[in-house]
Protein backbone atom coordinates (compact mmCIF):
# COMPACT_ATOMS: atom_id res chain seq x y z
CA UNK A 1 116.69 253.97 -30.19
CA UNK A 2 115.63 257.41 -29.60
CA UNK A 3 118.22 258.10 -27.25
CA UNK A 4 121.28 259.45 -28.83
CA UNK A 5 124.39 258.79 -26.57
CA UNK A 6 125.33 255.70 -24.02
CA UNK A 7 122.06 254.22 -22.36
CA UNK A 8 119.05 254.32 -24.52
CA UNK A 9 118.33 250.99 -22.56
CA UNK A 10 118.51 249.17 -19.05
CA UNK A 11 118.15 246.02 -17.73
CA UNK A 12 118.92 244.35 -14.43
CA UNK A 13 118.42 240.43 -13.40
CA UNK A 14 118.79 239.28 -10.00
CA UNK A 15 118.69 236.02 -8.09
CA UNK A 16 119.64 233.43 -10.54
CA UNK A 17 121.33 230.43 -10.27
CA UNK A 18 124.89 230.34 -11.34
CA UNK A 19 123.24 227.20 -14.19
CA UNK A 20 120.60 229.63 -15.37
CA UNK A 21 120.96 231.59 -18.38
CA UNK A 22 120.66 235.89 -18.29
CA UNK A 23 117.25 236.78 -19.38
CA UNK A 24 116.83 240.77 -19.16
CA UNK A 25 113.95 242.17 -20.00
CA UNK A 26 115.20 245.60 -21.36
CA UNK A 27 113.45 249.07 -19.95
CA UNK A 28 113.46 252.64 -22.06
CA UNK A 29 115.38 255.73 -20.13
CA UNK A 30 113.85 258.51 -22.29
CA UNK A 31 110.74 259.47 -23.01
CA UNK A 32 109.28 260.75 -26.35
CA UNK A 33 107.09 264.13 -27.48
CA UNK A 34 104.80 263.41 -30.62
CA UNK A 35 104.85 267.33 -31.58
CA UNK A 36 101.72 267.14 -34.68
CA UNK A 37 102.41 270.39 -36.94
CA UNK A 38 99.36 271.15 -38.43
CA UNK A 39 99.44 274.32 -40.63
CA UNK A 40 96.02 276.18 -40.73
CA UNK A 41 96.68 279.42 -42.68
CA UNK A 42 96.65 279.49 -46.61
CA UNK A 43 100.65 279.71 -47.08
CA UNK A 44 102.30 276.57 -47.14
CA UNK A 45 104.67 275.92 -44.45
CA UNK A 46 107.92 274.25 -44.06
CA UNK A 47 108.69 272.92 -40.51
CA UNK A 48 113.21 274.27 -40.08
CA UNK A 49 112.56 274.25 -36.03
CA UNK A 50 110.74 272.86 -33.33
CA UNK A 51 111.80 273.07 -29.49
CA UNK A 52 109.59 271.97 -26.48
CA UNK A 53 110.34 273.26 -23.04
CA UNK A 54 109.17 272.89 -19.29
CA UNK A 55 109.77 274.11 -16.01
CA UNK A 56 112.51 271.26 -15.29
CA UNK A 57 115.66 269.96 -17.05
CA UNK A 58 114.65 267.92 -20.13
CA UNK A 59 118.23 267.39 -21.91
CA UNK A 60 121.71 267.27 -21.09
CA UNK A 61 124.03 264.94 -19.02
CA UNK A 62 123.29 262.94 -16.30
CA UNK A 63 124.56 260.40 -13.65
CA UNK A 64 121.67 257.55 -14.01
CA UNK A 65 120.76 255.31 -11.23
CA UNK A 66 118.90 252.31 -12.26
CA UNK A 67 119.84 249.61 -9.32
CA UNK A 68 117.02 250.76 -7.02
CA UNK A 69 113.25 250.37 -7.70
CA UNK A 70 113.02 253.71 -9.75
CA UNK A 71 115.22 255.37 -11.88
CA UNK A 72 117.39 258.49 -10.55
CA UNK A 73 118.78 261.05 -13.09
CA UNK A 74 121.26 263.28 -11.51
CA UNK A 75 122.70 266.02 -13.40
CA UNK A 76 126.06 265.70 -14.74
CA UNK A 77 127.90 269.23 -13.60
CA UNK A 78 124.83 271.20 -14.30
CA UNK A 79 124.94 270.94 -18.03
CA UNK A 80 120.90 270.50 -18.73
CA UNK A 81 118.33 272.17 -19.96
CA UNK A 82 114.96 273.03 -20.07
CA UNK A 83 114.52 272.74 -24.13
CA UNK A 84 114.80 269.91 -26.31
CA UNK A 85 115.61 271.17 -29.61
CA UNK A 86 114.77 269.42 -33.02
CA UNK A 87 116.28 270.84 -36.25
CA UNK A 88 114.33 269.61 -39.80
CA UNK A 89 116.46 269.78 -42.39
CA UNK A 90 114.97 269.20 -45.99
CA UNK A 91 111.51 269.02 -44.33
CA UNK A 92 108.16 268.71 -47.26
CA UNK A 93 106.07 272.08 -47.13
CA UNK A 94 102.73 271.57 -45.97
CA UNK A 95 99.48 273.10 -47.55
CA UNK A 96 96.96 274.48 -45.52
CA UNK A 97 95.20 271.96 -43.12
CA UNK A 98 97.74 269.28 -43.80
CA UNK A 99 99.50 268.12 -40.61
CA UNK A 100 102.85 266.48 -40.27
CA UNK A 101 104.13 264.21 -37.20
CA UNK A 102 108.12 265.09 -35.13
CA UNK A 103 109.65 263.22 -32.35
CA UNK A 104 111.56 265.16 -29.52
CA UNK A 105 113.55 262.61 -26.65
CA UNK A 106 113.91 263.77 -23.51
CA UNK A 107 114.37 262.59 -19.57
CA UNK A 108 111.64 261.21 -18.33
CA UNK A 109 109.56 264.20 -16.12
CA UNK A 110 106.59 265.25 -14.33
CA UNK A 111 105.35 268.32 -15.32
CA UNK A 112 103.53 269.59 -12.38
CA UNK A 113 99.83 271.64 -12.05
CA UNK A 114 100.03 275.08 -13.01
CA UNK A 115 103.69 274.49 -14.64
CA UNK A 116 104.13 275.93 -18.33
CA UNK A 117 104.91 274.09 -21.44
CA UNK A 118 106.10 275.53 -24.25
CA UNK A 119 106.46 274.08 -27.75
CA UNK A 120 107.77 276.58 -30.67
CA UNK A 121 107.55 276.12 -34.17
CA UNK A 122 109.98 278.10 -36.67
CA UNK A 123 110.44 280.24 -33.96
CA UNK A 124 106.32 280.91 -33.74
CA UNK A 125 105.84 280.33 -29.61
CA UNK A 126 102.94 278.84 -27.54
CA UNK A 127 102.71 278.15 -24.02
CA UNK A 128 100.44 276.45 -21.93
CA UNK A 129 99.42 276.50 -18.59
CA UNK A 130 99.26 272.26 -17.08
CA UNK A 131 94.99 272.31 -15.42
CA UNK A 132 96.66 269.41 -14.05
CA UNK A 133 100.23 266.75 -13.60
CA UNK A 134 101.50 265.00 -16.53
CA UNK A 135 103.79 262.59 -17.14
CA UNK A 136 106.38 262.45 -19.47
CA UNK A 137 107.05 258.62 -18.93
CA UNK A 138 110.12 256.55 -20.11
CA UNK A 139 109.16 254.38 -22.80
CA UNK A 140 106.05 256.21 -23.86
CA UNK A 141 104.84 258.65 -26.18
CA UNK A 142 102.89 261.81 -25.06
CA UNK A 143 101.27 263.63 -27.86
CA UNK A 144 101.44 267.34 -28.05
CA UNK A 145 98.92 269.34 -30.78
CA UNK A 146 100.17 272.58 -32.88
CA UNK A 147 98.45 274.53 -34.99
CA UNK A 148 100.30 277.11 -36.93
CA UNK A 149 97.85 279.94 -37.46
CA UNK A 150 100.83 282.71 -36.87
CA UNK A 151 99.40 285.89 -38.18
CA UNK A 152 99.18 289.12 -36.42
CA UNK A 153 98.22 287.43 -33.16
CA UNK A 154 98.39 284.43 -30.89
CA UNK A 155 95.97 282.40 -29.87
CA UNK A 156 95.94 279.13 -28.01
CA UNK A 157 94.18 276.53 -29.99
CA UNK A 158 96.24 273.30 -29.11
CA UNK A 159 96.09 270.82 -25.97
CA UNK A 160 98.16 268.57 -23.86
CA UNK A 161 96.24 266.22 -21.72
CA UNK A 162 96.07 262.04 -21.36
CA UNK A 163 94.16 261.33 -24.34
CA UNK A 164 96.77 261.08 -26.77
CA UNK A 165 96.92 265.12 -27.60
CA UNK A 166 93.29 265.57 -28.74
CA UNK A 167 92.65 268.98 -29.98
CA UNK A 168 90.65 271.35 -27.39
C-alpha cells in the first residue's frame, strides 16, 4: 500500500446479524500522482528529485474520520504540507526522448479553478495554472506529464486534465 504509516485502508460494516460473518469491503485513504519524466534535450538525465505541490495540504498528519458518508482529514497540530516529496535513489539515466514513470501519495484533494500546481524535477520547476477543478481522488491515479527541456528558459509544455495526463 502506497500509504506509508497507520491507515492505508478503511472499512466499515453495519447492520449485521450477530450469526453473520464480517464482510468489509476495504476503501483507499490516499490518492496517487503518476509524475511521467520524459527527458527531451540531448543529455541524458537521471531523475535524484521530484516534488508536486498545490494550493492545499497534501502530506503530513491527520485526525481521519471515516464513520460518516465521506471521509474527513483534519490536521494533526498543523504539521502538513503543501509538497509531497519523492527522493530516487540509484535511478537509470534516461536518453533523450525516453520517458520514465514515479508515484507520489498524498491526501485525497480538490484542486480548485485557477489554483497552481507545481511539479519539480531535480530541482527544474513548472507550474500550472488549473482552466478548471480536479480531483485528486482516494484510490485513483491522476497522471501528471513532464518534459525536461531545462535549458536557458522555461516553457510550459506539459498538461494536467481528466484524460489520463495527455500531453497539450
Amino acid at each position: 500500500h502506497l500509504g506509508t504509516t497507520l491507515c492505508p485502508l478503511y472499512g466499515i460494516s453495519k447492520g449485521l446479524k450477530a450469526s453473520a460473518p464480517v464482510a468489509i469491503e476495504m476503501q483507499q485513504l490516499t490518492s496517487v500522482v503518476e509524475i511521467v519524466v520524459k527527458n527531451t534535450r540531448t543529455e541524458p538525465l537521471t531523475v535524484t528529485s521530484i516534488a508536486f505541490s498545490t494550493d492545499e495540504d497534501i502530506v503530513g498528519s491527520y485526525y481521519i474520520n471515516f464513520a460518516g458518508e465521506n471521509v474527513v482529514y483534519t490536521p494533526k497540530d498543523g504539521d502538513t504540507k503543501t509538497v509531497a516529496n519523492l527522493t530516487v535513489n540509484d535511478g537509470t539515466a534516461l536518453n533523450q526522448n525516453e520517458t520514465a514513470t514515479y508515484f507520489i501519495p498524498n491526501k485525497p484533494h480538490l484542486a480548485k479553478n485557477s489554483s497552481t500546481i507545481t511539479l519539480t524535477v531535480n530541482g527544474y520547476e513548472k507550474t500550472k495554472e488549473l482552466p478548471s477543478d480536479v480531483t485528486f481522488a482516494a484510490g485513483k491515479i491522476k497522471t501528471l506529464n513532464f518534459d525536461f527541456d531545462k535549458n536557458n528558459c522555461v516553457v510550459l509544455p506539459w498538461s494536467i486534465d481528466g484524460t489520463q495526463g495527455s500531453s497539450a
